[in-house]
Protein backbone atom coordinates (compact mmCIF):
# COMPACT_ATOMS: atom_id res chain seq x y z
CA UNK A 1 96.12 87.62 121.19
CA UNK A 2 92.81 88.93 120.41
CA UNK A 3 92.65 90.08 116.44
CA UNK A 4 90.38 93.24 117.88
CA UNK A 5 88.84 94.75 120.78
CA UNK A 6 85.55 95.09 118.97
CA UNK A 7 84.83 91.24 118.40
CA UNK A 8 82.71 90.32 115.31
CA UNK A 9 81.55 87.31 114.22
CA UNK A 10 82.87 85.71 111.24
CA UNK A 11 81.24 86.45 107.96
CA UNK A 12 78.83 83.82 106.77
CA UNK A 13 80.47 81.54 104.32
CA UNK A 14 78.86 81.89 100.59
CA UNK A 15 77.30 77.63 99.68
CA UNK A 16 78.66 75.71 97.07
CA UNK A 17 75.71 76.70 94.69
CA UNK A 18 76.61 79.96 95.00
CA UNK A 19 80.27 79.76 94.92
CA UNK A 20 79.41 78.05 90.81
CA UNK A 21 77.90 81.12 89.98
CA UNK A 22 80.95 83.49 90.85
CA UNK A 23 83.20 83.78 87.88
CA UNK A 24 85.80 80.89 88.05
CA UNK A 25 88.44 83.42 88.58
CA UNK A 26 86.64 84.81 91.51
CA UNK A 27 86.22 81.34 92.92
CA UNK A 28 89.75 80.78 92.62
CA UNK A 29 91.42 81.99 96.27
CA UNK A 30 94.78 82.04 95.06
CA UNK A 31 96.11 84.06 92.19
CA UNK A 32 99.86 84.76 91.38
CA UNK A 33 101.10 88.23 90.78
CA UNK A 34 103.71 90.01 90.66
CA UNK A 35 103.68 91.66 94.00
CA UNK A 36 103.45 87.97 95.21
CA UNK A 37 100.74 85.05 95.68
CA UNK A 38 97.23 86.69 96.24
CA UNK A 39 94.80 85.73 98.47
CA UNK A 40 91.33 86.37 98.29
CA UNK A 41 89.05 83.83 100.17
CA UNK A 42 86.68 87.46 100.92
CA UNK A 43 84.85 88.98 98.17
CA UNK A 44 82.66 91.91 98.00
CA UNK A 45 82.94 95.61 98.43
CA UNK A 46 81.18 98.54 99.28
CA UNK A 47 83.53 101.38 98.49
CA UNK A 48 81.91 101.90 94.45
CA UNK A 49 85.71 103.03 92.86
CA UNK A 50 84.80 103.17 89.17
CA UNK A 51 88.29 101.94 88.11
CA UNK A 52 88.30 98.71 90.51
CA UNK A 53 89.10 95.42 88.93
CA UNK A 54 86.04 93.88 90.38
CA UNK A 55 84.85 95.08 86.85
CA UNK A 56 87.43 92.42 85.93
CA UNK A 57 85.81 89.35 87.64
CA UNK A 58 81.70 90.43 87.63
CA UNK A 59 81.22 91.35 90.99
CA UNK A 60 81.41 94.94 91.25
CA UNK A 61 77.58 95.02 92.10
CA UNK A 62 78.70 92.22 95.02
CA UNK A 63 78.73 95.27 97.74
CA UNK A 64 78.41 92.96 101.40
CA UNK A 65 81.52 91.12 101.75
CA UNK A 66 81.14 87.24 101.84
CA UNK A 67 83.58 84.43 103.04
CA UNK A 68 84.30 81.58 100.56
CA UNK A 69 86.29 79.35 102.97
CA UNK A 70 87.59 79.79 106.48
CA UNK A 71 90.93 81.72 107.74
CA UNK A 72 92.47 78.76 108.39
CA UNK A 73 91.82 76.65 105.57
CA UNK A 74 92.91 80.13 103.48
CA UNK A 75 95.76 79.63 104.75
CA UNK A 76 96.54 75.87 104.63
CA UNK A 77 95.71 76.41 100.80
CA UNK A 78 98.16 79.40 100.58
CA UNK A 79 101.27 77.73 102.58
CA UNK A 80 100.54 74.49 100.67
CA UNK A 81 100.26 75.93 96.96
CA UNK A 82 102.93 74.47 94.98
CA UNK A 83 104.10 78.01 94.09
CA UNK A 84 104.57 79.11 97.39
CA UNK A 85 108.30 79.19 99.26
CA UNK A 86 108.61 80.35 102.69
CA UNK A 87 111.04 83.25 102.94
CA UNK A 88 110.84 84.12 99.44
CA UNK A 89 107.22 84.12 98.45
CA UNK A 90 105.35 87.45 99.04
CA UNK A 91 102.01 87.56 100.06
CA UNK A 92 99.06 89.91 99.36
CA UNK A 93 95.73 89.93 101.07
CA UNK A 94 92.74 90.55 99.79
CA UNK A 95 93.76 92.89 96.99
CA UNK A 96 91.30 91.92 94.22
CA UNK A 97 87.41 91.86 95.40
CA UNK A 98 87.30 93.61 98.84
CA UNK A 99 88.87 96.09 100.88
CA UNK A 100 91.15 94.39 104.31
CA UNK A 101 90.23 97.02 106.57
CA UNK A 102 86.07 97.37 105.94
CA UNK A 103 85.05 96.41 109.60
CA UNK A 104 83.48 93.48 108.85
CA UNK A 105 86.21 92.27 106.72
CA UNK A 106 89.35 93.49 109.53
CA UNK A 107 88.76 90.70 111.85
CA UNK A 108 89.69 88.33 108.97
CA UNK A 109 92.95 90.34 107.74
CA UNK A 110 94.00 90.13 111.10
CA UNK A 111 93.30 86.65 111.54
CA UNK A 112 95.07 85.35 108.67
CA UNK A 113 97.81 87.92 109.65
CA UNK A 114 98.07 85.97 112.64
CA UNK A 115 97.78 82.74 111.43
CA UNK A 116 100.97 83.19 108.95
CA UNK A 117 102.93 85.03 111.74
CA UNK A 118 102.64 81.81 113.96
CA UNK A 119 103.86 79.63 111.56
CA UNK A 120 106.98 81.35 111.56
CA UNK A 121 107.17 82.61 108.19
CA UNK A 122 109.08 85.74 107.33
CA UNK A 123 107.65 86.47 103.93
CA UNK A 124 106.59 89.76 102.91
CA UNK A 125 103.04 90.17 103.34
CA UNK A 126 101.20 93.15 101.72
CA UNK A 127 98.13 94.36 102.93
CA UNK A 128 96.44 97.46 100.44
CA UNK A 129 93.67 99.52 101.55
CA UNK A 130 91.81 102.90 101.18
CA UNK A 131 89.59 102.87 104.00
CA UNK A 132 89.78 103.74 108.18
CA UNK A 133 92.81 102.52 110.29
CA UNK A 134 93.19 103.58 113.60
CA UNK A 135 95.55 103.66 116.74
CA UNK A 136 93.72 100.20 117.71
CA UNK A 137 94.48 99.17 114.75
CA UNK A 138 98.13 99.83 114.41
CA UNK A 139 98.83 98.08 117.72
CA UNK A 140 97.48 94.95 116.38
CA UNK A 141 99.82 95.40 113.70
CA UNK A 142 102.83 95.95 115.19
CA UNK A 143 102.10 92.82 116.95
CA UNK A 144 102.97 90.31 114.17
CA UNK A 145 106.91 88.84 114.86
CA UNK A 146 108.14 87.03 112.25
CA UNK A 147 106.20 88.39 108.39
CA UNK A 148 106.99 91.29 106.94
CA UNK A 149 104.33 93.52 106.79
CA UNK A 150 103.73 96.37 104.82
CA UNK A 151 100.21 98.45 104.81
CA UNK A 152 99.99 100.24 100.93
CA UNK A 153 97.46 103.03 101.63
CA UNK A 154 95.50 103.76 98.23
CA UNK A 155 95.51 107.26 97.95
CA UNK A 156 94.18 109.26 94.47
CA UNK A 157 92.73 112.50 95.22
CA UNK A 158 90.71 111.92 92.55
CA UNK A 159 87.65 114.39 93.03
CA UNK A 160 84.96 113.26 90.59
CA UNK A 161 82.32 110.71 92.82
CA UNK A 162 81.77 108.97 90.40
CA UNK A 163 84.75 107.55 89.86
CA UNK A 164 86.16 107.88 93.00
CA UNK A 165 83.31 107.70 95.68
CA UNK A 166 85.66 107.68 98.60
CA UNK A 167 86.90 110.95 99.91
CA UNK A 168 90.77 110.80 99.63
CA UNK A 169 90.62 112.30 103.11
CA UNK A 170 90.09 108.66 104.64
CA UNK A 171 93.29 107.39 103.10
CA UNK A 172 95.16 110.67 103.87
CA UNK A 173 94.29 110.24 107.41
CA UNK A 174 95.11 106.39 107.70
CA UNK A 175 98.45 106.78 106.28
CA UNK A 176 99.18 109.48 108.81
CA UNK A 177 98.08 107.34 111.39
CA UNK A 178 99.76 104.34 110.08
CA UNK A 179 102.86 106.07 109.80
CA UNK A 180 102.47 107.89 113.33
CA UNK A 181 102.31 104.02 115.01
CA UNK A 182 104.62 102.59 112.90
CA UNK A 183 107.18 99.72 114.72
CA UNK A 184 107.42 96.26 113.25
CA UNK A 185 105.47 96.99 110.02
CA UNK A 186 106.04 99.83 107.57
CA UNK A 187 103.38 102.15 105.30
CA UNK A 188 103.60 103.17 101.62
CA UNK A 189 101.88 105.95 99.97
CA UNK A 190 100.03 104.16 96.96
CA UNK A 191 99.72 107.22 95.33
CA UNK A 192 97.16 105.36 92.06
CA UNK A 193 95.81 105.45 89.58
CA UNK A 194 97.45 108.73 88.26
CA UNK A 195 95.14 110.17 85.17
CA UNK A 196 95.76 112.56 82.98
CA UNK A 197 93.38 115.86 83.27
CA UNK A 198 91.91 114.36 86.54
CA UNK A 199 94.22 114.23 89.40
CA UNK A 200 97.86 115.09 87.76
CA UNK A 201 97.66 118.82 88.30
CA UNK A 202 100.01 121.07 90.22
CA UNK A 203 98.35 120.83 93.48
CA UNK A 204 97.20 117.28 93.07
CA UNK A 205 101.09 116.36 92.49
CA UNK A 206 101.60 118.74 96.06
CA UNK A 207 99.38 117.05 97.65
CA UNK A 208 100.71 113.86 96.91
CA UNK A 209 104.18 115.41 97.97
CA UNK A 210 103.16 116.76 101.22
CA UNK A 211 101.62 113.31 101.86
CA UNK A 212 104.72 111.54 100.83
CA UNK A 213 106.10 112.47 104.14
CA UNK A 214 104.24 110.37 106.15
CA UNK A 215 105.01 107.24 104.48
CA UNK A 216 108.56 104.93 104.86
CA UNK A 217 108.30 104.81 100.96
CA UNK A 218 105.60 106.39 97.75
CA UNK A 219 104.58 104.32 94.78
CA UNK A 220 102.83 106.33 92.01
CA UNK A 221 101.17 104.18 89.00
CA UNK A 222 99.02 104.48 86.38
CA UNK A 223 94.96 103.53 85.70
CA UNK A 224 94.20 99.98 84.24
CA UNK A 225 91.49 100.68 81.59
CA UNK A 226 90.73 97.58 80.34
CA UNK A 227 87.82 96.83 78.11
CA UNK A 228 85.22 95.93 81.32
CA UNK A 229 86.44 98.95 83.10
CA UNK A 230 85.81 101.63 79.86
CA UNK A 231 81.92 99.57 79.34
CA UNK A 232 81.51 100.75 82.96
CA UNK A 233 82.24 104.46 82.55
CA UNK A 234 80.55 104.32 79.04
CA UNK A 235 77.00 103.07 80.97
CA UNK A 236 77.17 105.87 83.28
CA UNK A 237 78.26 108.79 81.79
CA UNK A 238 82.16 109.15 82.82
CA UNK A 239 84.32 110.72 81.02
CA UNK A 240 86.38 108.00 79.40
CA UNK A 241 89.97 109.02 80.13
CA UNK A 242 91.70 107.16 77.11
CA UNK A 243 90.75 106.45 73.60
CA UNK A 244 92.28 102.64 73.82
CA UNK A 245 92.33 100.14 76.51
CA UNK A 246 95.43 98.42 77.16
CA UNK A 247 96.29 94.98 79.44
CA UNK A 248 99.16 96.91 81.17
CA UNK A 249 98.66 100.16 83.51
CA UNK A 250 98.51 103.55 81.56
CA UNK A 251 101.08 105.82 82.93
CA UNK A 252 101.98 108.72 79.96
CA UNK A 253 105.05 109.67 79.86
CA UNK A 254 104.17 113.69 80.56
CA UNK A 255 102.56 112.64 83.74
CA UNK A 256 105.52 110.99 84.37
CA UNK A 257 107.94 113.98 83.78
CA UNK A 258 105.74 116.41 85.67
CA UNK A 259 105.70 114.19 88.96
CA UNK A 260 109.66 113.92 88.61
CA UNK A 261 110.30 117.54 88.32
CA UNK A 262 107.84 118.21 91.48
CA UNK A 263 109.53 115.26 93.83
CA UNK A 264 113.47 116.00 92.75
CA UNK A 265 115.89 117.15 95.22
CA UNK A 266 118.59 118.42 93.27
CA UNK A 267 120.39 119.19 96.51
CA UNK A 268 120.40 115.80 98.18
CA UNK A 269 122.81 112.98 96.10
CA UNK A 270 121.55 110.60 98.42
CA UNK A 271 117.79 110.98 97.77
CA UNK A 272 117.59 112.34 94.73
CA UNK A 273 113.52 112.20 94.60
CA UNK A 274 113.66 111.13 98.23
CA UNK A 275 111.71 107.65 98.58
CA UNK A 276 110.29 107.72 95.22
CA UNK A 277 109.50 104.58 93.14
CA UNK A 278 107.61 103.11 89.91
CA UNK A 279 107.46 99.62 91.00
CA UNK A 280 105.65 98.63 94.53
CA UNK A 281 108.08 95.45 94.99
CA UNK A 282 110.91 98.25 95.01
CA UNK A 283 109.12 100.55 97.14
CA UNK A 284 108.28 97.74 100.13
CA UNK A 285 111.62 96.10 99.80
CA UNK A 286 113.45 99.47 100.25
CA UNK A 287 110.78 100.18 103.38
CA UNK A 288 112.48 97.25 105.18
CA UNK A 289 115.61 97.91 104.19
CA UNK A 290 116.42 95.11 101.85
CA UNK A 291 116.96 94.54 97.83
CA UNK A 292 113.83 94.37 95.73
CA UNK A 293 112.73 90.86 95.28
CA UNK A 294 111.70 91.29 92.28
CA UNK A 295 114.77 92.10 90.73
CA UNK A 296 114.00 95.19 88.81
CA UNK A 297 117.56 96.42 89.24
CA UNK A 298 118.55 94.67 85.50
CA UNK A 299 115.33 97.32 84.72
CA UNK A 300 118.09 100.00 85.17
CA UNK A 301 116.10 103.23 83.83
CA UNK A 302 113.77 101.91 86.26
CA UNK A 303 116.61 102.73 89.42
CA UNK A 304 117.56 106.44 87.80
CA UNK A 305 115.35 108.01 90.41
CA UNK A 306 116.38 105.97 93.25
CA UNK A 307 117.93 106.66 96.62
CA UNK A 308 121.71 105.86 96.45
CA UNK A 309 122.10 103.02 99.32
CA UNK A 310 119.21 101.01 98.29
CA UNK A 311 120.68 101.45 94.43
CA UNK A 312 123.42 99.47 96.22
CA UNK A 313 121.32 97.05 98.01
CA UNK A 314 119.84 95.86 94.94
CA UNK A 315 123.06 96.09 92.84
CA UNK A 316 124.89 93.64 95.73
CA UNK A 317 121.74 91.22 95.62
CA UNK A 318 121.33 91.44 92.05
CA UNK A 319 122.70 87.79 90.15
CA UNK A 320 123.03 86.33 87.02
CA UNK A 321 121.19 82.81 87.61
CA UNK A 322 122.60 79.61 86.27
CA UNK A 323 121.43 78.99 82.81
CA UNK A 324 120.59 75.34 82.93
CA UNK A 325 119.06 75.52 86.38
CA UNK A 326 116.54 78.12 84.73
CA UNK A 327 116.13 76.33 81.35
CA UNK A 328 115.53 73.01 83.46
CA UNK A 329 112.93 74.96 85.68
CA UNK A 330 111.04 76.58 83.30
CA UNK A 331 111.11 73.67 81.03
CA UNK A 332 109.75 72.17 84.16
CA UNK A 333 106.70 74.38 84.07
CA UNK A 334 105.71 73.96 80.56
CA UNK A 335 108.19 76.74 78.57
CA UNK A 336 108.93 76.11 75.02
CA UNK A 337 111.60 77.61 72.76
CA UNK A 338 114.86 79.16 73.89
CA UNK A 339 115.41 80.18 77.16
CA UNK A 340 117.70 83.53 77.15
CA UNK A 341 118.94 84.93 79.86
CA UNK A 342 119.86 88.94 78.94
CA UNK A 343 121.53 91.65 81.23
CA UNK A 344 117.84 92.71 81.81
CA UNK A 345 115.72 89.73 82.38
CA UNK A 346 115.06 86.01 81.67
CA UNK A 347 113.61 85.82 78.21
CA UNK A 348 110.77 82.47 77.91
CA UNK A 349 108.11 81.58 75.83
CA UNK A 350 104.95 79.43 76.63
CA UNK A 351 105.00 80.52 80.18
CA UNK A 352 101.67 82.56 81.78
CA UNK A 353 102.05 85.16 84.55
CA UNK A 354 102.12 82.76 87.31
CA UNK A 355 104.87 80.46 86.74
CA UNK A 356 107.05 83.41 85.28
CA UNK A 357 106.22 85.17 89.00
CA UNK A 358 107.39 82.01 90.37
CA UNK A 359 111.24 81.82 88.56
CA UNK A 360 110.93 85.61 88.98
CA UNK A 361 111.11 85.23 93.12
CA UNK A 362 113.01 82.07 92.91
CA UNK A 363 115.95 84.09 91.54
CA UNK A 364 115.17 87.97 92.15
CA UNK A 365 115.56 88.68 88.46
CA UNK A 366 113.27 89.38 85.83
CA UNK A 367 111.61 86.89 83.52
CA UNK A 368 109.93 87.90 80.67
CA UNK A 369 107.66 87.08 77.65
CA UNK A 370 109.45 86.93 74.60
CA UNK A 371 106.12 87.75 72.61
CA UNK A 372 105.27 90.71 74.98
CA UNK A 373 108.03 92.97 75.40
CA UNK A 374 108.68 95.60 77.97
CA UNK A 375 110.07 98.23 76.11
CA UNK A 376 112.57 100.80 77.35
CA UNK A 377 111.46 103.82 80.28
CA UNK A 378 108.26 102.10 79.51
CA UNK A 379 108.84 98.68 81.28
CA UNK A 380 105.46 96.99 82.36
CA UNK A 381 103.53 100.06 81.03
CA UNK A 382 101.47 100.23 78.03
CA UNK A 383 102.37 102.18 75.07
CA UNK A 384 99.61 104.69 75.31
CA UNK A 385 100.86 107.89 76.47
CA UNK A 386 104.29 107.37 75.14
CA UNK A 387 106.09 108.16 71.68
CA UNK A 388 105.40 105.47 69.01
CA UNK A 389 109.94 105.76 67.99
């Protein structure tokens, strides 16, 4: 199968000498989060968003894509990482230093797309994106057999340019279209980053809702301002929407509310806010049809605003691991202390994102930091925004 009708040639592969000057974290292909392993063997992006985490890794002014390493040995790195499990594992593509559907950079989503799918795996694979997809497009997507795929369309309707650079209008459109086409894979509104004063008004929050119906599932989140991301609007001129950065998204608690009270169907016990969610594992999982491998279900303020069958998807799926198989695992990966395991989550100590991620999908329930605690309604959100009690 051809990966496109408009064949390009691959893009050239950054040398060695300047793959040392990239950030280590940039050089690094593979990075675990919680939507799954990340790969990112293309970096470089044209699209200007002044809230993208390239801030995070020094390459926002990195604007022509760039390969580090081939498709396939992306992939051989990515099947053989010691965190990944076939089945379980979910995958995101370039989600960190370039956009999957620029059309230099579409060939190689597709590629690696195709690569996984012939290995058989049936993973989750995530593929997030603001810019063009078309008809063409689609079809190559609904191609793929055995992953399951899921296109997030970034969507803000943020209206300042410099901030947001890209008319909305693109990602409007795709989603449509993606939607439209829609067989083997399924589309989610990524309705982000939500900001207080610049696209949470009453017809931004219609908008969204309008929008929302041409998407299997809608994920609304908040703006990570970290401390790179606030020098950037600082040094030219943008209004700085918080006083305090924070290492978790900002999503207040009134923007919250607001977007409730717009989506809720009091009428409908089965949809209550129709396919409405905080979390994107819980949006893609209920998109397919299946519990949310992530286990947010212990969350349970996190489920108040979710449809009825997939509450009981999750609830059926939803089980208390085996205490000394976790303790010997996360021992295993360098924990120290107690290991607790709560009706909410699996409480550790001396563990970093990624192995946490890993026990996380192992066991489809929560594990979390003792020393950073997700508090209640606020879980994996920072404080800001929220009352102090």
């Amino acid at each position: 199968m051809a990966t496109t009708s408009r064949a390009r040639r691959p893009l050239p592969l950054l040398t060695p000498d300047q793959i040392s000057t990239l950030k280590p974290e940039l050089a690094e292909v593979i990075e675990y989060r919680k939507s799954g392993l990340s790969l990112n063997h293309v970096v470089g992006c044209p699209l200007d968003c002044g809230y993208c985490v390239r801030h995070l890794f020094d390459n926002f002014e990195m604007k022509t894509p760039r390969a580090l390493m081939s498709d396939e040995a992306a992939v051989e790195l990515l099947t053989g990482h010691h965190y990944f499990q076939p089945r379980k594992t979910p995958i995101q593509l370039f989600n960190r230093a370039t956009d999957p559907m620029l059309p230099v950079v579409k060939p190689h989503t597709f590629n690696v797309l195709r690569l996984l799918d012939e290995r058989g795996l049936t993973n989750h694979v995530l593929v997030i994106t603001r810019w063009r997809v078309v008809p063409e497009d689609c079809a190559i997507l609904n191609s793929f057999r055995n992953i399951r795929l899921t296109v997030l369309v970034t969507h803000s309707g943020i209206d300042h340019p410099g901030i947001e650079p890209v008319d909305s209008a693109i990602a409007a459109a795709s989603l449509r279209t993606l939607y439209e086409h829609a067989d083997r894979y399924r589309t989610v509104l990524y309705w982000r980053p939500i900001v207080p004063g610049l696209n949470d008004s009453d017809d931004h929050i219609q908008r969204a809702l309008l929008l929302s119906e041409h998407a299997h599932a809608t994920v609304f989140t908040g703006l990570f301002f970290r401390n790179e991301i606030a020098a950037y609007y600082r040094d030219h001129g943008l209004p700085e929407p918080y006083e305090d950065t924070a290492r978790r998204k900002i999503m207040p608690e009134e923007s919250e509310r607001r977007i409730l009270e717009a989506f809720h169907r009091p009428d409908d016990q089965d949809l209550p806010w129709g396919p409405l969610f905080r979390k994107t594992s819980c949006g893609v999982a209920y998109a397919h049809g299946e519990a949310d491998y992530n286990g947010h279900y212990g969350i349970r303020e996190l489920c108040d605003i979710c449809p009825k069958a997939q509450l009981g998807l999750c609830r059926d799926a939803w089980k208390t691991p085996d205490l000394d198989l976790v303790t010997g695992q996360a021992r295993s990966l360098g924990a120290v202390g107690d290991v607790e395991i709560t009706e909410r989550a699996i409480m550790v100590e001396g563990l970093d994102e990624p192995p946490r991620y890993y026990l996380q999908h192992s066991h489809g329930y929560q594990v979390h930091d003792r020393s950073k605690p997700h508090h209640y309604r606020r879980h994996g959100r920072a404080d800001i925004g929220w009352p102090t009690a």
